[in-house]
Protein backbone atom coordinates (compact mmCIF):
# COMPACT_ATOMS: atom_id res chain seq x y z
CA UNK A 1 0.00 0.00 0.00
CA UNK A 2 1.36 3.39 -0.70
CA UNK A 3 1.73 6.37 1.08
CA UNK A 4 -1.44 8.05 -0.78
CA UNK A 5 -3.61 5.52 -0.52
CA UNK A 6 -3.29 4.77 3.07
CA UNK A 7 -4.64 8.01 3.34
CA UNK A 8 -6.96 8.29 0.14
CA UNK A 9 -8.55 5.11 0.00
CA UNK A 10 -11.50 5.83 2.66
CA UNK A 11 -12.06 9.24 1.06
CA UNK A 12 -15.56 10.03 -0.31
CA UNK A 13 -17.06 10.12 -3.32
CA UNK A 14 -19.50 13.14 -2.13
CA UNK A 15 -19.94 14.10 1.33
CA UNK A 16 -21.92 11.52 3.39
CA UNK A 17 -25.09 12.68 4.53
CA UNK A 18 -26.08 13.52 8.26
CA UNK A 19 -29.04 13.35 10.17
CA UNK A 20 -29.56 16.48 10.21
CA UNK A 21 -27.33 19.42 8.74
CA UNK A 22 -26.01 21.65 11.87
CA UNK A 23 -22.84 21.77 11.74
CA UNK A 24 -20.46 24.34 10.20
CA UNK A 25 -18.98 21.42 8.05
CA UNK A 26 -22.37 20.10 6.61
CA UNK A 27 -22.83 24.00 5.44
CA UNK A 28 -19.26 24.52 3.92
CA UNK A 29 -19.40 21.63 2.12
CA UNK A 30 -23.02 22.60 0.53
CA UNK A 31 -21.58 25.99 -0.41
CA UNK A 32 -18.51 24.20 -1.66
CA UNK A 33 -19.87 21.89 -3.74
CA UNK A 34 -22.59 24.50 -4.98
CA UNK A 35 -20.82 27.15 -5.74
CA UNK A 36 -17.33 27.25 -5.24
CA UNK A 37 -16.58 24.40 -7.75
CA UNK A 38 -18.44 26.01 -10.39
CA UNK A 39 -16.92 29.36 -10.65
CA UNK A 40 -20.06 30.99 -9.17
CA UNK A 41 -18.64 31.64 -6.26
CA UNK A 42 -21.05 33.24 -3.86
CA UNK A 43 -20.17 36.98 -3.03
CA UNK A 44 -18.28 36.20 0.67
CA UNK A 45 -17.48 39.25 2.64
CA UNK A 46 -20.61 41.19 1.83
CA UNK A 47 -22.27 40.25 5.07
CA UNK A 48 -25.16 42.56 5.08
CA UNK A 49 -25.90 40.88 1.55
CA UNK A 50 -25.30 37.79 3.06
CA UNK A 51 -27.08 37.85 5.98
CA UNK A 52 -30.64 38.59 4.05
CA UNK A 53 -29.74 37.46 0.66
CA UNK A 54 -30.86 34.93 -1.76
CA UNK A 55 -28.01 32.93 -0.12
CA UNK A 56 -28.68 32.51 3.20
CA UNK A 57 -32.45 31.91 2.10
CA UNK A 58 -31.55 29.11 0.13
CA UNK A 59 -29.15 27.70 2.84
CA UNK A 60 -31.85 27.72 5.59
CA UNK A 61 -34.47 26.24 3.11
CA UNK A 62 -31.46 23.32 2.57
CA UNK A 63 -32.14 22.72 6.11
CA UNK A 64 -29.18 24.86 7.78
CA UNK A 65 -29.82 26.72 10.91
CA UNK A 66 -29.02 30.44 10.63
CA UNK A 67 -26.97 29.98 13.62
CA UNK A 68 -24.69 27.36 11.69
CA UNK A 69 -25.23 29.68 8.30
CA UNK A 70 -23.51 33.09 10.15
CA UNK A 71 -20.62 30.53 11.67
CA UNK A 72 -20.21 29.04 8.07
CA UNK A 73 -19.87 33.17 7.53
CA UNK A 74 -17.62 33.66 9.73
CA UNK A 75 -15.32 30.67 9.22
CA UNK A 76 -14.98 31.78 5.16
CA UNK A 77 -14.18 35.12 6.67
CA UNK A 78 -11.50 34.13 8.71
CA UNK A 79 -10.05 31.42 5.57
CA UNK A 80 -10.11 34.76 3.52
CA UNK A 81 -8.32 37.46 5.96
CA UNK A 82 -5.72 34.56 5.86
CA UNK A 83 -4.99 34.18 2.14
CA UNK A 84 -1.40 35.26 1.66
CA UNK A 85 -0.68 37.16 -1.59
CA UNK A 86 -0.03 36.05 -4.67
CA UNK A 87 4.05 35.59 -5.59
CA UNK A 88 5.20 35.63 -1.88
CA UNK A 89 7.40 32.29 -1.90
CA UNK A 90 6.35 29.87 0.97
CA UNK A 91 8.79 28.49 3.09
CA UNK A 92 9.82 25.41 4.79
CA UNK A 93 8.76 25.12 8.09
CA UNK A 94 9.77 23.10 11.29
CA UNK A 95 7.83 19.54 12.37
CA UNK A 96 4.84 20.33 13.59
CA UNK A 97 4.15 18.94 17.38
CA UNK A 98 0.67 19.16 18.04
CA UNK A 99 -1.15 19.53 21.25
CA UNK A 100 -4.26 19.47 23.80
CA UNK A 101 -7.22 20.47 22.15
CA UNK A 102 -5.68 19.55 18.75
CA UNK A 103 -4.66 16.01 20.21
CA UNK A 104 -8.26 16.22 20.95
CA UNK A 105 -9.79 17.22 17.55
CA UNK A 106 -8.04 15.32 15.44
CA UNK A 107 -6.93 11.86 15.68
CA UNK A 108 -3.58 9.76 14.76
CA UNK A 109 -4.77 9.19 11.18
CA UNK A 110 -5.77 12.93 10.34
CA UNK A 111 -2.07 14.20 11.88
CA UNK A 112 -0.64 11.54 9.79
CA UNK A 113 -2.37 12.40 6.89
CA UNK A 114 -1.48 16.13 7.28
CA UNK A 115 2.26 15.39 7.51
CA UNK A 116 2.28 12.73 4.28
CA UNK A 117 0.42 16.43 2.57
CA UNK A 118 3.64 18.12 3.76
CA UNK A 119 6.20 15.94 2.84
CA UNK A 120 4.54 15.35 -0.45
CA UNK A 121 4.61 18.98 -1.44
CA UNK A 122 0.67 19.51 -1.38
CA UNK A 123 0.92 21.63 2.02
CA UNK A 124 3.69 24.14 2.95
CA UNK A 125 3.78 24.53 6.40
CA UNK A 126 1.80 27.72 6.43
CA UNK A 127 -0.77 25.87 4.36
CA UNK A 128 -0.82 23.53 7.19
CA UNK A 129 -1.10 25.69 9.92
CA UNK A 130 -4.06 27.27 7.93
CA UNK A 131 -5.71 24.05 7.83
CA UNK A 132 -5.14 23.15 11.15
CA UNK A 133 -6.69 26.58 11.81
CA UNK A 134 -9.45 26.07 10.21
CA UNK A 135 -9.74 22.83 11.44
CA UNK A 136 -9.34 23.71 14.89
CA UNK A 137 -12.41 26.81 14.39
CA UNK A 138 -14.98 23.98 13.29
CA UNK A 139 -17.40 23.38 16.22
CA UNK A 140 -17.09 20.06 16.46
CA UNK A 141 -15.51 17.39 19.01
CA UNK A 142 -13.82 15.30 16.69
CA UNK A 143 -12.94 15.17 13.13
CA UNK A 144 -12.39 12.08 11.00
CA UNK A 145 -9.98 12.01 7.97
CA UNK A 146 -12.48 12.82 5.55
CA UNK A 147 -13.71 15.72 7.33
CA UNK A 148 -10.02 16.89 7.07
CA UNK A 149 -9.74 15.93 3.77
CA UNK A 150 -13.02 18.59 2.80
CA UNK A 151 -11.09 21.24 5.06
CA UNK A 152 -7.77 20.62 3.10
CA UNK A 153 -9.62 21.10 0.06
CA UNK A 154 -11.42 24.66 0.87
CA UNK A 155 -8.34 25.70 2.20
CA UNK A 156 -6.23 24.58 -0.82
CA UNK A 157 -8.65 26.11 -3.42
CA UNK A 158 -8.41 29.57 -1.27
CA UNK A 159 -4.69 29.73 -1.62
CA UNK A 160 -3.43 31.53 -5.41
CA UNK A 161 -0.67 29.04 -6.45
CA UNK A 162 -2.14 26.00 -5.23
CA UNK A 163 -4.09 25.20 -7.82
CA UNK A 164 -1.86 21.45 -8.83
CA UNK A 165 -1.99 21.07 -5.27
CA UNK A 166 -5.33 21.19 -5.62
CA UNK A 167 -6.07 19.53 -8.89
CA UNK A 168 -4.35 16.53 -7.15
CA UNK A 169 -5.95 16.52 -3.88
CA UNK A 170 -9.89 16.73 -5.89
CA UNK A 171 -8.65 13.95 -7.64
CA UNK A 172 -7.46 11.72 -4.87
CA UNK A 173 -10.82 12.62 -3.19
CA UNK A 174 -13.03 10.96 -6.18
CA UNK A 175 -11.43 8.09 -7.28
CA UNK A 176 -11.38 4.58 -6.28
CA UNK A 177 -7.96 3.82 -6.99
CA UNK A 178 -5.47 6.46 -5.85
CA UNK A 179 -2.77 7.28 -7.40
CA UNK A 180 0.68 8.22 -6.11
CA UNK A 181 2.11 11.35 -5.55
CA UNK A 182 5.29 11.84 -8.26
């Protein structure tokens, strides 16, 4: 088994459904997979227009509290005051030692698969760090790899320059077989 499909393998075709949708996830995923991957990206950081827009409507008629809508809100907020600029080089960082709450959050697997995304090239360690960040500001207990995965992706399709990064990653999310990394 390789490296990437340890990892890859168990990764979704689509995101599995929940009981019910209240979570910050279930709602970044439906705006993901509505609008972000079709170039009709919805018009983040106008929250006034947000807030009482055609959006939100059709988020809370999807089933979304507006509770979990303005976190969803505020979580693409925070992924967007974070986006570096385009043509800064990213740099190397040091191993990442993680700790309490994220020892908490995010379980041997996920940490694993973050580091094989480093050492592959598909995360710099500020991309990492983002993603742990983001992570980390989801409101729930635990995450599992695949809710990591969707995270890596969002944060990955934020960042100019990443766009191989994440080509690959999509495509390691959707198909059966993995490939390797080359």
């Amino acid at each position: 088994m390789t490296g990437a499909s340890r990892f890859l393998s168990t990764a979704p075709r689509r995101r599995r459904p929940r009981e019910m949708k209240e979570s910050i996830l279930d709602v970044l995923l439906y705006l993901f997979e509505h609008y972000f991957t079709e170039d009709a990206a919805p018009p983040i950081g106008d929250r006034a227009a947000l807030n009482s827009g055609p959006l939100f409507n059709e988020l809370t008629q999807a089933g979304f509290s507006p509770a979990e809508i303005h976190k969803a809100f505020d979580w693409l907020d925070a992924l967007a005051e974070q986006r570096p600029d385009a043509g800064i080089p990213r740099a190397d960082g040091p191993i990442r030692v993680f700790f309490g709450p994220e020892l908490d959050k995010l379980d041997v697997q996920s940490r694993g698969f973050l580091m094989f995304l480093e050492q592959q090239g598909i995360l710099d360690a500020g991309q990492r760090e983002l993603v742990l960040d983001r992570a980390m500001a989801l409101d729930q207990d635990e995450l599992d790899l695949d809710d990591l995965k969707w995270v890596v992706l969002m944060v990955l399709f934020n960042q100019p320059g990443s766009e191989a990064a994440y080509a690959w990653m999509e495509t390691q999310m959707f198909l059966d077989e993995p490939e390797p990394v080359h």
